[in-house]
PDB file of N, CA and C in Angstrom:
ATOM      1  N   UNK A   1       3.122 -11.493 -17.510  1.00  0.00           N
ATOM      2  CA  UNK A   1       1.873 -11.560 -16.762  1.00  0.00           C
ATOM      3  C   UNK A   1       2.178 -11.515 -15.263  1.00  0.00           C
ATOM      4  N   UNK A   2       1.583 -10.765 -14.573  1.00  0.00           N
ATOM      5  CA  UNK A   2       1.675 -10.461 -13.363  1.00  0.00           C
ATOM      6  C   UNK A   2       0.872 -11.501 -12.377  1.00  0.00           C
ATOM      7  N   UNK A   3       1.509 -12.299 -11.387  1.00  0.00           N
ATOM      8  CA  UNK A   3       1.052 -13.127 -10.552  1.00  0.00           C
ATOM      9  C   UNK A   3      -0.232 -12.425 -10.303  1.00  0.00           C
ATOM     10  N   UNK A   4      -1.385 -13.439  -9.078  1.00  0.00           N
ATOM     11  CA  UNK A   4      -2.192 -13.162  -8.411  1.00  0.00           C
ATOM     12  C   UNK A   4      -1.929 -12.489  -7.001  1.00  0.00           C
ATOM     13  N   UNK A   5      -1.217 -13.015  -6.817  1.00  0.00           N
ATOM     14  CA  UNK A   5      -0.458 -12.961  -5.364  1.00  0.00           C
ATOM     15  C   UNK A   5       0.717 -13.003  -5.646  1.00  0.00           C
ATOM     16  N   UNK A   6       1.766 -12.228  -4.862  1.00  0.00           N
ATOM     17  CA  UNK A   6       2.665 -11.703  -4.715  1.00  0.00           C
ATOM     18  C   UNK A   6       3.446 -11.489  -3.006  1.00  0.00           C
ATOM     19  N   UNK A   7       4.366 -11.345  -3.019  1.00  0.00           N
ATOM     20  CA  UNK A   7       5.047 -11.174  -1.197  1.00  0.00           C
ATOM     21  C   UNK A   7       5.720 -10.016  -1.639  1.00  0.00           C
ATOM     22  N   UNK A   8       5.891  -9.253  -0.540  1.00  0.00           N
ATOM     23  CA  UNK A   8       6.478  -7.507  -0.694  1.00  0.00           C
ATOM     24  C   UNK A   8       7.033  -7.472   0.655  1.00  0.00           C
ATOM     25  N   UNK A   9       8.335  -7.024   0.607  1.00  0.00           N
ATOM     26  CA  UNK A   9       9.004  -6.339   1.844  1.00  0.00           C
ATOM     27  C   UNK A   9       8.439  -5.124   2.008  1.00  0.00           C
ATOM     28  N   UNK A  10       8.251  -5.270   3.587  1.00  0.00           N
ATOM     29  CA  UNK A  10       8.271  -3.519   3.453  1.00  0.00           C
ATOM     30  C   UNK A  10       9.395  -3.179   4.038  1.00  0.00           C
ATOM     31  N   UNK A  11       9.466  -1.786   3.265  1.00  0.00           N
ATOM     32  CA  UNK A  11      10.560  -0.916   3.852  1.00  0.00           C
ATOM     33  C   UNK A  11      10.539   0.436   4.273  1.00  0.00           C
ATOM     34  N   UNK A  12      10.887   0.407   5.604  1.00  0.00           N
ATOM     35  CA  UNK A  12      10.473   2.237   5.975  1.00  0.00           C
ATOM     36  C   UNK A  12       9.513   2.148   7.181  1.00  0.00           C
ATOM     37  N   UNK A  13       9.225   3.461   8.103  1.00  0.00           N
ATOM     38  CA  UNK A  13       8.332   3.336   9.043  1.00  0.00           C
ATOM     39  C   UNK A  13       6.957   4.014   8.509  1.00  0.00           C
ATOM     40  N   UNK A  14       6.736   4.237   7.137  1.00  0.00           N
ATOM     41  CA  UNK A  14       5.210   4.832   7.091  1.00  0.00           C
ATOM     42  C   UNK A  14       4.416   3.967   7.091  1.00  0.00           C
ATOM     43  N   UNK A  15       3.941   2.458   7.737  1.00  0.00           N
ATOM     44  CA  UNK A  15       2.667   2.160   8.000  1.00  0.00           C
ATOM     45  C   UNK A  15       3.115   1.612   9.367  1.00  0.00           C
ATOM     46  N   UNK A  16       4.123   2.006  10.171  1.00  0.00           N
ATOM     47  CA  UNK A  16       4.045   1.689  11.424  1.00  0.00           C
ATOM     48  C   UNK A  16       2.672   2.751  12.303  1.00  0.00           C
ATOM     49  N   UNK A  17       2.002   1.693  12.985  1.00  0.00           N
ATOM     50  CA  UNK A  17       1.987   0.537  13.952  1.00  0.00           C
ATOM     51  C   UNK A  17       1.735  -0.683  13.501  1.00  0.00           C
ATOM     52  N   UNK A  18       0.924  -0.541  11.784  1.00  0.00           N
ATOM     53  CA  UNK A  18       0.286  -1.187  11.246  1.00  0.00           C
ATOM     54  C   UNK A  18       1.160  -2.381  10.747  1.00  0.00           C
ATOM     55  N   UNK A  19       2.216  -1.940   9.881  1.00  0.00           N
ATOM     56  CA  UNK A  19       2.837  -2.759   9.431  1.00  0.00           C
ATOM     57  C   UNK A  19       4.582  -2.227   9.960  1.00  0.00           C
ATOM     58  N   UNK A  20       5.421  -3.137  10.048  1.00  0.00           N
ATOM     59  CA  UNK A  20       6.677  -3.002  10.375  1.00  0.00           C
ATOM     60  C   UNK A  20       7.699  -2.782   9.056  1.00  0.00           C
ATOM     61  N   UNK A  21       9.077  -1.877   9.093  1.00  0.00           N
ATOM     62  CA  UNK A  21      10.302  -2.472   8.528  1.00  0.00           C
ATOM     63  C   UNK A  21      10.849  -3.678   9.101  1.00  0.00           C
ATOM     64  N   UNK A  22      10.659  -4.159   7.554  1.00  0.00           N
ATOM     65  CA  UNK A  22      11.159  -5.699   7.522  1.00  0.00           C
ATOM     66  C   UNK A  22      10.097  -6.776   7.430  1.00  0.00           C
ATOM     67  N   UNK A  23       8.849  -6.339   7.893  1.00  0.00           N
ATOM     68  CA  UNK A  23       7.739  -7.421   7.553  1.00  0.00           C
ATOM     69  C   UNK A  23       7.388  -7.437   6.245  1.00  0.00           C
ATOM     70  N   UNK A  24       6.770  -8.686   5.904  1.00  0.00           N
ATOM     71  CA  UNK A  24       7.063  -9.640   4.595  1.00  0.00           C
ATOM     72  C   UNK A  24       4.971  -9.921   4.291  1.00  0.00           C
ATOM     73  N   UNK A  25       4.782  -8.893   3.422  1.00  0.00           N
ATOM     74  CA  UNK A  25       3.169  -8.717   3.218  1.00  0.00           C
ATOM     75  C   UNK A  25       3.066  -9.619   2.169  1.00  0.00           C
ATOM     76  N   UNK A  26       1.778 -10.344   2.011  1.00  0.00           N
ATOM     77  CA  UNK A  26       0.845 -11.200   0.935  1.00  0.00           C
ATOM     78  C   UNK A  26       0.011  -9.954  -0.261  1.00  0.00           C
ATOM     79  N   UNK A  27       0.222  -9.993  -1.579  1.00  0.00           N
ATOM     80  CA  UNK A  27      -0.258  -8.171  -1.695  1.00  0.00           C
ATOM     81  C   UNK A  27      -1.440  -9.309  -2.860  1.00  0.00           C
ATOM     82  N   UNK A  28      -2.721  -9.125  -3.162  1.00  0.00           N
ATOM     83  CA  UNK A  28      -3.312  -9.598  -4.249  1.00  0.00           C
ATOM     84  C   UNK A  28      -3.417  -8.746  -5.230  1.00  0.00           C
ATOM     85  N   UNK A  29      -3.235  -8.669  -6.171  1.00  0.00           N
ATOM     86  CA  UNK A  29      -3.076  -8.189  -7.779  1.00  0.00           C
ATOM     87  C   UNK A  29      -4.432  -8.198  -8.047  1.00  0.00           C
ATOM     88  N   UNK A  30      -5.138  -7.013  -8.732  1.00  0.00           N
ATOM     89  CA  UNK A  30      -6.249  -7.113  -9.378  1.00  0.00           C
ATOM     90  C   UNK A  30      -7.607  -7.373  -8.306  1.00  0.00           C
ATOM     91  N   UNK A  31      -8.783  -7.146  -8.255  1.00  0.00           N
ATOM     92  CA  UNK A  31      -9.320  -7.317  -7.493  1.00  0.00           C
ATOM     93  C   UNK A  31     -10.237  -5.504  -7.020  1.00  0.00           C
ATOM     94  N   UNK A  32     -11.273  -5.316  -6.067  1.00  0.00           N
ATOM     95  CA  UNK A  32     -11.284  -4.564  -6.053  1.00  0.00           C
ATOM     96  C   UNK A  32     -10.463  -3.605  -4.737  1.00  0.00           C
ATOM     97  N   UNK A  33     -10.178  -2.166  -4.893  1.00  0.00           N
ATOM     98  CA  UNK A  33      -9.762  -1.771  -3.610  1.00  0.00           C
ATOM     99  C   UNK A  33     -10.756  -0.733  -3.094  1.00  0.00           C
ATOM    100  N   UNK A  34     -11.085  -0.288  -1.556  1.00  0.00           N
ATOM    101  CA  UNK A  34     -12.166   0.089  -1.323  1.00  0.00           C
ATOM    102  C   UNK A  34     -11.633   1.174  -0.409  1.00  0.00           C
ATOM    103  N   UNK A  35     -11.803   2.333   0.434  1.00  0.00           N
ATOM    104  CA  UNK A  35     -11.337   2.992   1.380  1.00  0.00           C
ATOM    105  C   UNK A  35     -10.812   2.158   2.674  1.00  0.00           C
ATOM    106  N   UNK A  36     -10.250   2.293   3.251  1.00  0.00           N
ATOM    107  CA  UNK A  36      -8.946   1.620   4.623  1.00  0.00           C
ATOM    108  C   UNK A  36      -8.845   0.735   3.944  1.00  0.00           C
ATOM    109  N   UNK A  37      -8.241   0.009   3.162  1.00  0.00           N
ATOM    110  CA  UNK A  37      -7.989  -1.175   2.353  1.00  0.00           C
ATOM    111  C   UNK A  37      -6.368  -0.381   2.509  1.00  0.00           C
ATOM    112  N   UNK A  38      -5.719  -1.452   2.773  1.00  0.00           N
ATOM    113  CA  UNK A  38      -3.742  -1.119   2.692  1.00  0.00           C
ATOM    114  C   UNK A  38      -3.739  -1.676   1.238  1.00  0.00           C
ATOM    115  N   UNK A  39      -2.629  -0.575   0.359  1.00  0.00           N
ATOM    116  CA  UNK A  39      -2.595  -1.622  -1.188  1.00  0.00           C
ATOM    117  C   UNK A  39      -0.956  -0.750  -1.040  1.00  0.00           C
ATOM    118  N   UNK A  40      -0.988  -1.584  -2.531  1.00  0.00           N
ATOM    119  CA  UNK A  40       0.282  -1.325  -2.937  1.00  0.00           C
ATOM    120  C   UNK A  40      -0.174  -0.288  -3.693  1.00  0.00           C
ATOM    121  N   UNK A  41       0.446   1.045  -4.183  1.00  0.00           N
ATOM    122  CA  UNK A  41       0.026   1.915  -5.005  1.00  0.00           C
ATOM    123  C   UNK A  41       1.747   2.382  -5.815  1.00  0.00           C
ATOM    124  N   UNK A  42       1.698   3.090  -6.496  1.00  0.00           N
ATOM    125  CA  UNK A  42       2.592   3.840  -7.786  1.00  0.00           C
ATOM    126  C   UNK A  42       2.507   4.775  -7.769  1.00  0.00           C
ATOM    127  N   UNK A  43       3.609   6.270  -7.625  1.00  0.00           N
ATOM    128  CA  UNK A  43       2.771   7.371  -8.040  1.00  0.00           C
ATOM    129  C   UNK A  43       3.193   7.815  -9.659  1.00  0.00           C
ATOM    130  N   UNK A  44       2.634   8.948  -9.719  1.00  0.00           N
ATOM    131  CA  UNK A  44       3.217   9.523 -11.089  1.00  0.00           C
ATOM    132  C   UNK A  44       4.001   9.813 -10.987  1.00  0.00           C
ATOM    133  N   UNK A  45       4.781  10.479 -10.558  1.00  0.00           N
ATOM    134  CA  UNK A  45       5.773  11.070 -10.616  1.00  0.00           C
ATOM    135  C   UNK A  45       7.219  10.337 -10.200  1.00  0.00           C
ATOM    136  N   UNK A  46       6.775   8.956  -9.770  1.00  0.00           N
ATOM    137  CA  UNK A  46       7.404   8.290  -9.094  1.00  0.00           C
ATOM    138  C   UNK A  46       7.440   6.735  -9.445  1.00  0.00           C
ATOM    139  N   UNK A  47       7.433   6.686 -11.312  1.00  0.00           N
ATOM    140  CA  UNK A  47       6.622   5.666 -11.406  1.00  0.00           C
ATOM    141  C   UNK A  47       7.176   4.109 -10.948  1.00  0.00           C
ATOM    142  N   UNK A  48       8.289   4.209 -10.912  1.00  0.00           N
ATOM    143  CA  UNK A  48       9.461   3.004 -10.943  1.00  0.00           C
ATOM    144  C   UNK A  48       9.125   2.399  -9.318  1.00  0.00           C
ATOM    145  N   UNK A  49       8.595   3.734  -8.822  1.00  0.00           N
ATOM    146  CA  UNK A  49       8.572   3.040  -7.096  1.00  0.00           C
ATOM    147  C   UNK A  49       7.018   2.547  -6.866  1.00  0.00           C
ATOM    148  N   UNK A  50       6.985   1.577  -5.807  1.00  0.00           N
ATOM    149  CA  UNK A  50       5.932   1.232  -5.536  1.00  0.00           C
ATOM    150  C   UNK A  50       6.254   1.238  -3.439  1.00  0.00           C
ATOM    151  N   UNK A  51       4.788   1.739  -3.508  1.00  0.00           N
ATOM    152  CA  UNK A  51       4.617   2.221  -1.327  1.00  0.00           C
ATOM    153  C   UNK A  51       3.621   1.623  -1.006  1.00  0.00           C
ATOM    154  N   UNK A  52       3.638   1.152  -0.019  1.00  0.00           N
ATOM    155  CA  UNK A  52       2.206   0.529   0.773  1.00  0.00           C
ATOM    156  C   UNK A  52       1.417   1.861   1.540  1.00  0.00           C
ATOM    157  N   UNK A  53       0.577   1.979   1.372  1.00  0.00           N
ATOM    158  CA  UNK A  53      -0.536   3.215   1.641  1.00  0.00           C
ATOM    159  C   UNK A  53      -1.875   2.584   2.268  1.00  0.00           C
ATOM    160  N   UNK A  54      -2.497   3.585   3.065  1.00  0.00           N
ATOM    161  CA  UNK A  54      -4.071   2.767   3.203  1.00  0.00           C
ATOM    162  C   UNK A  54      -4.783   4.110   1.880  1.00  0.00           C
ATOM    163  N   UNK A  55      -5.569   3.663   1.876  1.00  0.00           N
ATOM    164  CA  UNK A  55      -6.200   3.813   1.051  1.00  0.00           C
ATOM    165  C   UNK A  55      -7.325   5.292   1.621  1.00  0.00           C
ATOM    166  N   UNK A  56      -7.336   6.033   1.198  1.00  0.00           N
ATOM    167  CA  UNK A  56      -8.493   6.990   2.021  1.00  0.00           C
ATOM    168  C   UNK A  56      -9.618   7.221   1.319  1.00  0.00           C
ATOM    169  N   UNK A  57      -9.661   8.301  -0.361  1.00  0.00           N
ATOM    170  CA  UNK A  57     -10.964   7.894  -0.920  1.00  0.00           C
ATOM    171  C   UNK A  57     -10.195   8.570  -2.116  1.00  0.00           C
ATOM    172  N   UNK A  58     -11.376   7.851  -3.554  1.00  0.00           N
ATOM    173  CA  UNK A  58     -11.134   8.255  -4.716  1.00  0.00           C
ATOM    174  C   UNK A  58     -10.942   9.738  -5.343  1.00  0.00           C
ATOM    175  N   UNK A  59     -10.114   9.660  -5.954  1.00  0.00           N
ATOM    176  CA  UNK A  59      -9.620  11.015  -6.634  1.00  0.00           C
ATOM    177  C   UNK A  59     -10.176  11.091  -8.300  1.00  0.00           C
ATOM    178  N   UNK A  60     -10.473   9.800  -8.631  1.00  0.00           N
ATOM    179  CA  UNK A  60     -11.113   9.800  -9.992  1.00  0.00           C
ATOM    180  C   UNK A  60     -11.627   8.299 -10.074  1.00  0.00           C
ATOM    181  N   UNK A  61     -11.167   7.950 -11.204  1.00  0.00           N
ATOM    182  CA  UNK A  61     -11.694   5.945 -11.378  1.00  0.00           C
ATOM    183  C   UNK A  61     -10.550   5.223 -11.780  1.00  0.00           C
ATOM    184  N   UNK A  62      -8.942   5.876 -11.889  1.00  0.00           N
ATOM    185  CA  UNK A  62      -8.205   5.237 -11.316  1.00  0.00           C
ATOM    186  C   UNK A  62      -6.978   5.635 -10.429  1.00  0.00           C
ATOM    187  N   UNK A  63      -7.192   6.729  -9.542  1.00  0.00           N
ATOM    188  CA  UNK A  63      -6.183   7.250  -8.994  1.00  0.00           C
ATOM    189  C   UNK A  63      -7.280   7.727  -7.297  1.00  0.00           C
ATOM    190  N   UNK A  64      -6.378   7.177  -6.391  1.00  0.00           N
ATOM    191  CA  UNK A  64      -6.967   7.177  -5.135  1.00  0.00           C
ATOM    192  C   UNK A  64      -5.856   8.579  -4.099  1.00  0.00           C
ATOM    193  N   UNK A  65      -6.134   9.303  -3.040  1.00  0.00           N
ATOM    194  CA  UNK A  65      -5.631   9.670  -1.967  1.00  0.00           C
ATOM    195  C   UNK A  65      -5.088   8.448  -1.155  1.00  0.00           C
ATOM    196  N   UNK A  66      -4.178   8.791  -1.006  1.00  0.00           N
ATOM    197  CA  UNK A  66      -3.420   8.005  -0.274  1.00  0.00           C
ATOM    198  C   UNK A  66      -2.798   8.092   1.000  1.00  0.00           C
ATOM    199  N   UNK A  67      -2.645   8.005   2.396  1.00  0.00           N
ATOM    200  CA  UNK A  67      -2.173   7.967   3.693  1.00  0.00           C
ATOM    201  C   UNK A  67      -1.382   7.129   4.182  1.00  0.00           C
ATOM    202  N   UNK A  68      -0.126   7.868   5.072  1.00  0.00           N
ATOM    203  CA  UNK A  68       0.690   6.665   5.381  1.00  0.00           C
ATOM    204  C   UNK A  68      -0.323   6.491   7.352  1.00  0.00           C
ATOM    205  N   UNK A  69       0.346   5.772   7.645  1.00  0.00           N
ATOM    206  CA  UNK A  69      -0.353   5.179   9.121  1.00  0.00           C
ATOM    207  C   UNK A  69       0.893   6.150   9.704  1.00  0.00           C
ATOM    208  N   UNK A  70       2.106   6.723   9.692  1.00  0.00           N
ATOM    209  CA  UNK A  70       2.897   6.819  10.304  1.00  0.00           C
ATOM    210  C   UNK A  70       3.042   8.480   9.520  1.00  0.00           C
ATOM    211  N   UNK A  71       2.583   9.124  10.612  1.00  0.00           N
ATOM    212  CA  UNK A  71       2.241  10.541   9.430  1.00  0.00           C
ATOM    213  C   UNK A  71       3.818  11.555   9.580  1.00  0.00           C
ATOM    214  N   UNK A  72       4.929  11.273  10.580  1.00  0.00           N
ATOM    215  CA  UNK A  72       6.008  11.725  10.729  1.00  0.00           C
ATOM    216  C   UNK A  72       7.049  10.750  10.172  1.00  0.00           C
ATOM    217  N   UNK A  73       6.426   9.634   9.006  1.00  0.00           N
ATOM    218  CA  UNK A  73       7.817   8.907   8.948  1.00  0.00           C
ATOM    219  C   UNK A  73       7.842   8.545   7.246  1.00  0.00           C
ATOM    220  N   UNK A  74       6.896   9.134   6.829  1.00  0.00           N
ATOM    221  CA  UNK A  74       6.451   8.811   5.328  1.00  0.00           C
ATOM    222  C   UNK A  74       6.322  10.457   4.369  1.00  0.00           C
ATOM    223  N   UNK A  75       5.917   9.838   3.474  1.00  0.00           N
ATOM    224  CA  UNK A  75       5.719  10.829   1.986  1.00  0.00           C
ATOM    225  C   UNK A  75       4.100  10.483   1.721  1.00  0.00           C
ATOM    226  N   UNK A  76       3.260  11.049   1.196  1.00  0.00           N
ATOM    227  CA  UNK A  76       2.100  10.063   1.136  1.00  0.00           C
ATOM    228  C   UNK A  76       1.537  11.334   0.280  1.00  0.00           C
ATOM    229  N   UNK A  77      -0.189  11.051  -0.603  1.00  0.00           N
ATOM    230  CA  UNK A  77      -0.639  11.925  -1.480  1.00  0.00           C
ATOM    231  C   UNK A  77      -0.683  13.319  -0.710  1.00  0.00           C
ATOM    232  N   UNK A  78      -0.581  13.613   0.547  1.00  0.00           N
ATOM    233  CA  UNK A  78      -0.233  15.293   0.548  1.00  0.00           C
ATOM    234  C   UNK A  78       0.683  15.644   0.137  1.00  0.00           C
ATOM    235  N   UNK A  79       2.225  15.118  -0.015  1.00  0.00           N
ATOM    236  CA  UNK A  79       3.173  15.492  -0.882  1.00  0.00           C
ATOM    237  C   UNK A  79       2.994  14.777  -2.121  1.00  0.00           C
ATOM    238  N   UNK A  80       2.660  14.133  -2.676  1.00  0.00           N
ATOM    239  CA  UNK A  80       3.060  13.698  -3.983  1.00  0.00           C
ATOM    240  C   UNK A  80       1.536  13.251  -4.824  1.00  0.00           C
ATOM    241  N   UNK A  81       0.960  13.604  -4.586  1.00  0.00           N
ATOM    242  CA  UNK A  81      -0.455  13.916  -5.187  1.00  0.00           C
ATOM    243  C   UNK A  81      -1.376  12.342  -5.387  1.00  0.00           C
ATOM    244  N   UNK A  82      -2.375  11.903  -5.823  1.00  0.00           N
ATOM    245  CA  UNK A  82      -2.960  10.601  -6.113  1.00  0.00           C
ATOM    246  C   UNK A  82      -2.093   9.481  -6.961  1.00  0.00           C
ATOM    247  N   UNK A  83      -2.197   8.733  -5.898  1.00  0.00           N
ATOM    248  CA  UNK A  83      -1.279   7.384  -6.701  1.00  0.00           C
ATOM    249  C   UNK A  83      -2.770   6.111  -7.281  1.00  0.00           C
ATOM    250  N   UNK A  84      -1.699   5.033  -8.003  1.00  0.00           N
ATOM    251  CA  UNK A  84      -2.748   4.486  -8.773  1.00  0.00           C
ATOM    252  C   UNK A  84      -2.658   3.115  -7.573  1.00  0.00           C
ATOM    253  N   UNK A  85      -3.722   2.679  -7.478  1.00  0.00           N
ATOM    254  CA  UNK A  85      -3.918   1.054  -6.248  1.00  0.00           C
ATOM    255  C   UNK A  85      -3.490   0.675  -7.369  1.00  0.00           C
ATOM    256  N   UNK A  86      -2.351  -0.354  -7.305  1.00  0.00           N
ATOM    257  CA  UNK A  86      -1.834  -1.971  -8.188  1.00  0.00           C
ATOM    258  C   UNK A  86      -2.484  -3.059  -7.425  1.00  0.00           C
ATOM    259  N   UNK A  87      -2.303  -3.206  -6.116  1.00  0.00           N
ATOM    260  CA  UNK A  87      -2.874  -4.500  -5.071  1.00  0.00           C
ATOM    261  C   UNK A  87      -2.907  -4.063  -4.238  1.00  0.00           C
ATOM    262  N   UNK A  88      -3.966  -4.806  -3.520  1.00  0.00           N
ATOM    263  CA  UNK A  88      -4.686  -4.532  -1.905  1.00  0.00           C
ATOM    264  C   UNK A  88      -3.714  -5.768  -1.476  1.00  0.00           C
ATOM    265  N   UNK A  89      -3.070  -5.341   0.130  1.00  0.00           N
ATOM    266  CA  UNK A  89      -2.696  -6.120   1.210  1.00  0.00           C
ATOM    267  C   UNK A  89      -3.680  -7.198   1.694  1.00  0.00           C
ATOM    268  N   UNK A  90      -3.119  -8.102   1.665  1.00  0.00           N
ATOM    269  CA  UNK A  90      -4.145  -9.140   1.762  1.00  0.00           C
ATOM    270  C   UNK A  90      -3.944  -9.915   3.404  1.00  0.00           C
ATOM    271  N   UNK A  91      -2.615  -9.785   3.862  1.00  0.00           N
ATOM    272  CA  UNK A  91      -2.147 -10.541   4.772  1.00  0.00           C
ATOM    273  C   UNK A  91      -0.286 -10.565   4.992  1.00  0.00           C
ATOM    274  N   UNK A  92      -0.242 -10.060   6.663  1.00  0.00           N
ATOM    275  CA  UNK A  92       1.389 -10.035   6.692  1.00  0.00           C
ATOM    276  C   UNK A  92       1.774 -11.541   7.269  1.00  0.00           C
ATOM    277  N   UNK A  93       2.949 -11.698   6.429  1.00  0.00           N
ATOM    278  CA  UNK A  93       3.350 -13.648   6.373  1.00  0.00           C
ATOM    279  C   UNK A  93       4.303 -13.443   7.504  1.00  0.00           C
ATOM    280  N   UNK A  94       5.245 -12.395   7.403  1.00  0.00           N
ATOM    281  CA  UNK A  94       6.342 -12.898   8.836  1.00  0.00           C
ATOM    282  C   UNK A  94       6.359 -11.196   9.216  1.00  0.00           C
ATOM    283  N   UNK A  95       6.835 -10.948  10.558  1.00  0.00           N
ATOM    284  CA  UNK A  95       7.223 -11.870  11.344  1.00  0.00           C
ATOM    285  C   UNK A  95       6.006 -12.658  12.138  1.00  0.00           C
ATOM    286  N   UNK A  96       4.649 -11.626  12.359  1.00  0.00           N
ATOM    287  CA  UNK A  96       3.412 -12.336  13.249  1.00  0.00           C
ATOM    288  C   UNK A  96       2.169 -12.192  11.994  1.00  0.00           C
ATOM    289  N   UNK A  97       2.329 -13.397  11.310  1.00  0.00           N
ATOM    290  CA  UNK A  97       1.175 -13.599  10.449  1.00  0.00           C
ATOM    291  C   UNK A  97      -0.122 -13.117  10.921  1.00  0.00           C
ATOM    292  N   UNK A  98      -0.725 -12.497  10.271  1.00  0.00           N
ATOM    293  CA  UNK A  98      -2.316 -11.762  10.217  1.00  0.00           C
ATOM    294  C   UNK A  98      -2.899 -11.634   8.972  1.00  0.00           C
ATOM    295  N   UNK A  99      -4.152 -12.091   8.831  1.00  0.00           N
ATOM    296  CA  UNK A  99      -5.302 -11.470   7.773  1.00  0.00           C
ATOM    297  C   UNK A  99      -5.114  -9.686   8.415  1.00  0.00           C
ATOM    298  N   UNK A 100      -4.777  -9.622   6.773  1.00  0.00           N
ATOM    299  CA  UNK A 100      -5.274  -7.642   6.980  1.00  0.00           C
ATOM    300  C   UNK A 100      -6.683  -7.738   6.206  1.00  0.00           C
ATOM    301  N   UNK A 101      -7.890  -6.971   6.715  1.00  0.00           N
ATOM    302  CA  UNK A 101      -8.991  -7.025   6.522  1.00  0.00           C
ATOM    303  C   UNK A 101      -9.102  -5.903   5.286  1.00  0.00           C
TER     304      UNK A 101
END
């Protein structure tokens, strides 16, 4: 059974400015996700990995478009097609704690 909440490193510069390598995100499991919502997503093709993405808009009823914030430093659904939201970002814990809205 998969927690409610969860902590996730990130790694990599695709949600810089937004989020940093090396900052330490709050991710909630389950719940709904909505457009600019940051989640954790999966792709197909890629299933073992999981990326922090914002969210842009639905591709069906469970597979979303996906965008990195950092459009020269990431992979995101223009290369690798609709990933599935697992959890919406809820809040980065270190290094400068913030509610992500």
């Amino acid at each position: 059974m998969t927690p409610a909440f969860r902590r996730v490193l990130i790694k990599g510069p695709s949600m810089v400015p937004t989020l940093y390598d090396g900052d330490i995100v709050l991710v909630r499991w389950g719940g709904e996700i909505r457009p600019d919502d940051i989640a954790l997503v999966r792709w197909a093709s890629r299933p073992d990995q999981l990326s922090v993405k914002r969210v842009s808009h639905p591709v069906d009823q469970e597979h979303w478009f996906v965008t990195s914030d950092n459009p020269h430093g990431s992979t995101d659904s223009k290369d690798l097609g609709p990933a599935e939201a697992v959890a919406r970002v809820v809040a980065r814990l270190w290094p400068r704690p913030k509610l992500i809205p």
